[in-house]
Protein backbone atom coordinates (compact mmCIF):
# COMPACT_ATOMS: atom_id res chain seq x y z
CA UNK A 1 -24.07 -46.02 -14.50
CA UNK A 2 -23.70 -49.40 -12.84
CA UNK A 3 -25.14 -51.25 -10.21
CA UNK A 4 -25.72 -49.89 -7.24
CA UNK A 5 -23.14 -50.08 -4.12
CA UNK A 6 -24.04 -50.98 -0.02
CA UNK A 7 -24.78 -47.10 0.58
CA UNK A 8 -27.30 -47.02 -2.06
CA UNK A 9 -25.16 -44.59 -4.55
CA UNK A 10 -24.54 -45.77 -8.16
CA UNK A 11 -20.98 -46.71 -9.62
CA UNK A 12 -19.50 -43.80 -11.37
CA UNK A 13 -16.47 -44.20 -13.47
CA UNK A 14 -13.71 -43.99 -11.72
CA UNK A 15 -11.47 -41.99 -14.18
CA UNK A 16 -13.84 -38.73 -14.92
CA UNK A 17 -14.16 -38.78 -10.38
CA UNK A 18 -10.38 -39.32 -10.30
CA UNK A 19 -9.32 -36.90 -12.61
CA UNK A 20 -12.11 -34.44 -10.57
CA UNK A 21 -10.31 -35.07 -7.75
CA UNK A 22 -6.56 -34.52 -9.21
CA UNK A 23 -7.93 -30.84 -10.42
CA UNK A 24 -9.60 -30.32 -7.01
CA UNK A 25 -5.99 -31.17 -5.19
CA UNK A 26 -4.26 -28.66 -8.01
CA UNK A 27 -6.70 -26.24 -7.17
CA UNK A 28 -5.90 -26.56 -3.52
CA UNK A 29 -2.27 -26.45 -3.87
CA UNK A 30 -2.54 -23.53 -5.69
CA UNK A 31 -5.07 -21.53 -3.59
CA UNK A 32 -3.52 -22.41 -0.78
CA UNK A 33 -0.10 -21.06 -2.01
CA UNK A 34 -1.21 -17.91 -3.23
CA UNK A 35 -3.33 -17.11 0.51
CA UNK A 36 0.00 -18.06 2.25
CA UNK A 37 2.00 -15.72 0.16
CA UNK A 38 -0.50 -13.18 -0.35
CA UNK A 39 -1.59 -12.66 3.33
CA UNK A 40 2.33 -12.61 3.81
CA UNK A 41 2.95 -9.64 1.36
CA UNK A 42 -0.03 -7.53 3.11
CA UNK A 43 1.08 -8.10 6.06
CA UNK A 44 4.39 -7.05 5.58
CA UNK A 45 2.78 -4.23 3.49
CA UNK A 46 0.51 -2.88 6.10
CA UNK A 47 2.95 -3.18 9.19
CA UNK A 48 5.21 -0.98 6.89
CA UNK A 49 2.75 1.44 6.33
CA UNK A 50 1.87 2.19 9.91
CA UNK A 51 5.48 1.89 10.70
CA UNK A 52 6.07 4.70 8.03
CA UNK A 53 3.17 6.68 9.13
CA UNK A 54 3.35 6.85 12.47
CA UNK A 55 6.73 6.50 13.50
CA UNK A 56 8.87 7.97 10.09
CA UNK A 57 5.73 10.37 9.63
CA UNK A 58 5.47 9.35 5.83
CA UNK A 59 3.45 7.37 3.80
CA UNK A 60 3.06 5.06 0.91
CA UNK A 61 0.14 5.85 -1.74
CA UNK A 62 -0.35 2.64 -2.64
CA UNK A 63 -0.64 0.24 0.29
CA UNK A 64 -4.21 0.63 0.98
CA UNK A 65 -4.73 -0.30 -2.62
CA UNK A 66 -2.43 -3.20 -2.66
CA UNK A 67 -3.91 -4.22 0.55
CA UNK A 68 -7.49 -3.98 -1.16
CA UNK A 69 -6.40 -5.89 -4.25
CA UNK A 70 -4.93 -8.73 -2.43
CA UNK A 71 -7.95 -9.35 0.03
CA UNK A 72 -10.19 -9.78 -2.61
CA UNK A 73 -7.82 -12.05 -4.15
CA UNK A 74 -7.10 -14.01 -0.45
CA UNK A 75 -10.96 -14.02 0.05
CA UNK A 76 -11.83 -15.52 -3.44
CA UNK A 77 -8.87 -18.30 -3.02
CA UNK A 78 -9.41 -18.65 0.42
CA UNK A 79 -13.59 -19.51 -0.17
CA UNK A 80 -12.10 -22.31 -3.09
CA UNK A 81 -10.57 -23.80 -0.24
CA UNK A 82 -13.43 -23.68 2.56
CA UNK A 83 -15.69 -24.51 0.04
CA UNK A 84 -13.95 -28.27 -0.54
CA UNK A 85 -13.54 -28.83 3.20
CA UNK A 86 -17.23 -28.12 3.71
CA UNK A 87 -16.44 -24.66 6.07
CA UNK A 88 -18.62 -22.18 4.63
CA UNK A 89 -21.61 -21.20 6.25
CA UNK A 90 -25.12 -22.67 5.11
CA UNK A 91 -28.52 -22.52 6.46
CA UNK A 92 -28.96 -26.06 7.33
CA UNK A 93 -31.73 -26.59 9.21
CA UNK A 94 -34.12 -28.25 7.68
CA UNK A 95 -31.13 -30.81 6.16
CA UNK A 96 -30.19 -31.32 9.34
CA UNK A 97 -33.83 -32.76 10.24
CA UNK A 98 -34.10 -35.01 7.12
CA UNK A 99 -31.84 -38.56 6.75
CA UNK A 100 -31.50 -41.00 3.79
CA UNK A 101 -33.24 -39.70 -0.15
CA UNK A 102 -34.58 -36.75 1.07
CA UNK A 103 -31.39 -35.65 2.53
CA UNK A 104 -29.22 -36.44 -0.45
CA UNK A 105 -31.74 -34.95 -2.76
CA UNK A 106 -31.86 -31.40 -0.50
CA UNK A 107 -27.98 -31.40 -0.46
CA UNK A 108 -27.84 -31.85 -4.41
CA UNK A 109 -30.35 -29.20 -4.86
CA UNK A 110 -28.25 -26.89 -2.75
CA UNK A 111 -24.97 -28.23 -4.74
CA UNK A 112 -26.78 -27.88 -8.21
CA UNK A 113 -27.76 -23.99 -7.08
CA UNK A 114 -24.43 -23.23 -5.60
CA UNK A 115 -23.00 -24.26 -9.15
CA UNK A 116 -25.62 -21.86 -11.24
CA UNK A 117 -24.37 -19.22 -8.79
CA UNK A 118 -20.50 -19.89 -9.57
CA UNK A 119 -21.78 -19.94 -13.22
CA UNK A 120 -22.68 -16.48 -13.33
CA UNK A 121 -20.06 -15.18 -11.55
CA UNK A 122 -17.64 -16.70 -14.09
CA UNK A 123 -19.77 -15.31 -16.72
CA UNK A 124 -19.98 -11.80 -15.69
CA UNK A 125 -16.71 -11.91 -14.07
CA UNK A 126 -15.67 -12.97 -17.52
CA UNK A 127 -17.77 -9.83 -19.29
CA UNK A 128 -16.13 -7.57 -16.38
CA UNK A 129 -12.46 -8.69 -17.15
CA UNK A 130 -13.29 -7.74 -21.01
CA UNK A 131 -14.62 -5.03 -20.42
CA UNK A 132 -11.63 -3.12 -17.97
CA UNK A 133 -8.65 -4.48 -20.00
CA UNK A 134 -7.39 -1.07 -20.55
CA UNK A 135 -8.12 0.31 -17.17
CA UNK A 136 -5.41 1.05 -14.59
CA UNK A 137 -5.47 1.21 -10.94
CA UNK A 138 -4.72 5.24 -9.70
CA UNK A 139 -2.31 4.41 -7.22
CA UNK A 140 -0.25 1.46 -8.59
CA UNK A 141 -0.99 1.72 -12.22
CA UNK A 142 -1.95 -1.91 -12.29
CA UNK A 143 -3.77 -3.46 -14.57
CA UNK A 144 -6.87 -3.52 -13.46
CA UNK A 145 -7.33 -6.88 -15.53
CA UNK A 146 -5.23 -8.52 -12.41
CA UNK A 147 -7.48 -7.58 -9.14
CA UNK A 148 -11.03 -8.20 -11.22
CA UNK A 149 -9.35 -11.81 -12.49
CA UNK A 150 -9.68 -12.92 -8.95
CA UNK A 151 -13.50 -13.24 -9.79
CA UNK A 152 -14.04 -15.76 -12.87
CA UNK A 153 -10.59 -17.70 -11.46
CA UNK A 154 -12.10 -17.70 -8.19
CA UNK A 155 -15.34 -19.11 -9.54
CA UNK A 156 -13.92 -21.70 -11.67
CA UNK A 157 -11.86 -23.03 -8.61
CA UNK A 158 -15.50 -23.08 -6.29
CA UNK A 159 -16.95 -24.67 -9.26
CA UNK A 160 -14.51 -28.00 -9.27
CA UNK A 161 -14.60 -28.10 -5.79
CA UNK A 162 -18.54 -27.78 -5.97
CA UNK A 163 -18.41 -30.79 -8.72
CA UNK A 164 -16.22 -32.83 -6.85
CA UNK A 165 -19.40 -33.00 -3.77
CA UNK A 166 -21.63 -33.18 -6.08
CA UNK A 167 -20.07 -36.52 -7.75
CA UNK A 168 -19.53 -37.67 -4.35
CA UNK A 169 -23.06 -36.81 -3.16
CA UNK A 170 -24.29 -39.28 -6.70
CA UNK A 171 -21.86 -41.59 -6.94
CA UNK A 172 -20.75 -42.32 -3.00
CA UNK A 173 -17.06 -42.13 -1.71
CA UNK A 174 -14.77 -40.70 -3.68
CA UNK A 175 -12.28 -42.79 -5.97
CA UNK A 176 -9.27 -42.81 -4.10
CA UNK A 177 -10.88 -44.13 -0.77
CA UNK A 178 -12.51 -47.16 -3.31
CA UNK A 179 -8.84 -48.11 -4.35
């Protein structure tokens, strides 16, 4: 670490926060393509099914499992995503009251806890993966290896997006606004 900057944060290297920040855009893209097409596919899912239902007066087993499967998938992606532009929802009331050290030091502690928590849920998502790899869904006969993935993936996305605030919390602005 070098000397501090006007705001008070130290000088980080620029490459490790850079590269950070490449990953966290990657992980963007890529959540953000897979809700797009995702929500798009149970949409077009469900409207068929209650189309088929209710109109044809048939059905199709596996829609409400699809449906299921994707949802957790669009909810895990989709929390990668609120979770870099600072959307989800937080108690933040006494941070709200604080300014300057204290502030920054409540915010890291919240930061540093929200990464244990992403920990563990790579880590047993992980164990959970492992331990289904031969189960299949009853109505699809997926792989039940592909809706339970969702987890540790969706983790490790919330964990670089989770990294990313917390180097910008320590270190000040992020590289690309220094250049």
């Amino acid at each position: 670490m070098e000397s501090s900057s006007a705001g008070g944060a130290t000088q980080a290297p620029a490459a490790p926060i850079r590269n950070l920040e490449v990953l966290s855009r990657w992980c963007n893209r890529t959540s953000r393509a897979l809700v797009i097409v995702m929500m798009a596919v149970m949409s077009i899912v469900i409207l068929l099914q209650v189309f088929l239902r209710y109109v044809m007066k048939a059905s199709l087993p596996w829609s409400e499992e699809l449906a299921r499967y994707l949802m957790v998938w669009i909810g895990l992606m989709g929390a990668s995503l609120a979770l870099h532009e600072g959307r989800h929802v937080g108690v933040t009331l006494v941070v709200d009251r604080t300014r300057g050290l204290l502030r920054k030091v409540l915010t890291g502690i919240a930061l540093v806890a929200v990464l244990w928590f992403l920990w563990l849920m790579l880590f047993e998502g992980t164990q959970l993966v492992q331990n289904i790899w031969q189960q299949r869904s009853p109505a699809m006969n997926l792989p039940m290896v592909i809706p339970y993935a969702a987890i540790p993936l969706g983790a490790i996305f919330m964990m670089v997006q989770a990294l990313l605030a917390l180097m910008w919390l320590l270190f000040g602005a992020s590289a690309e606004s220094e250049r």
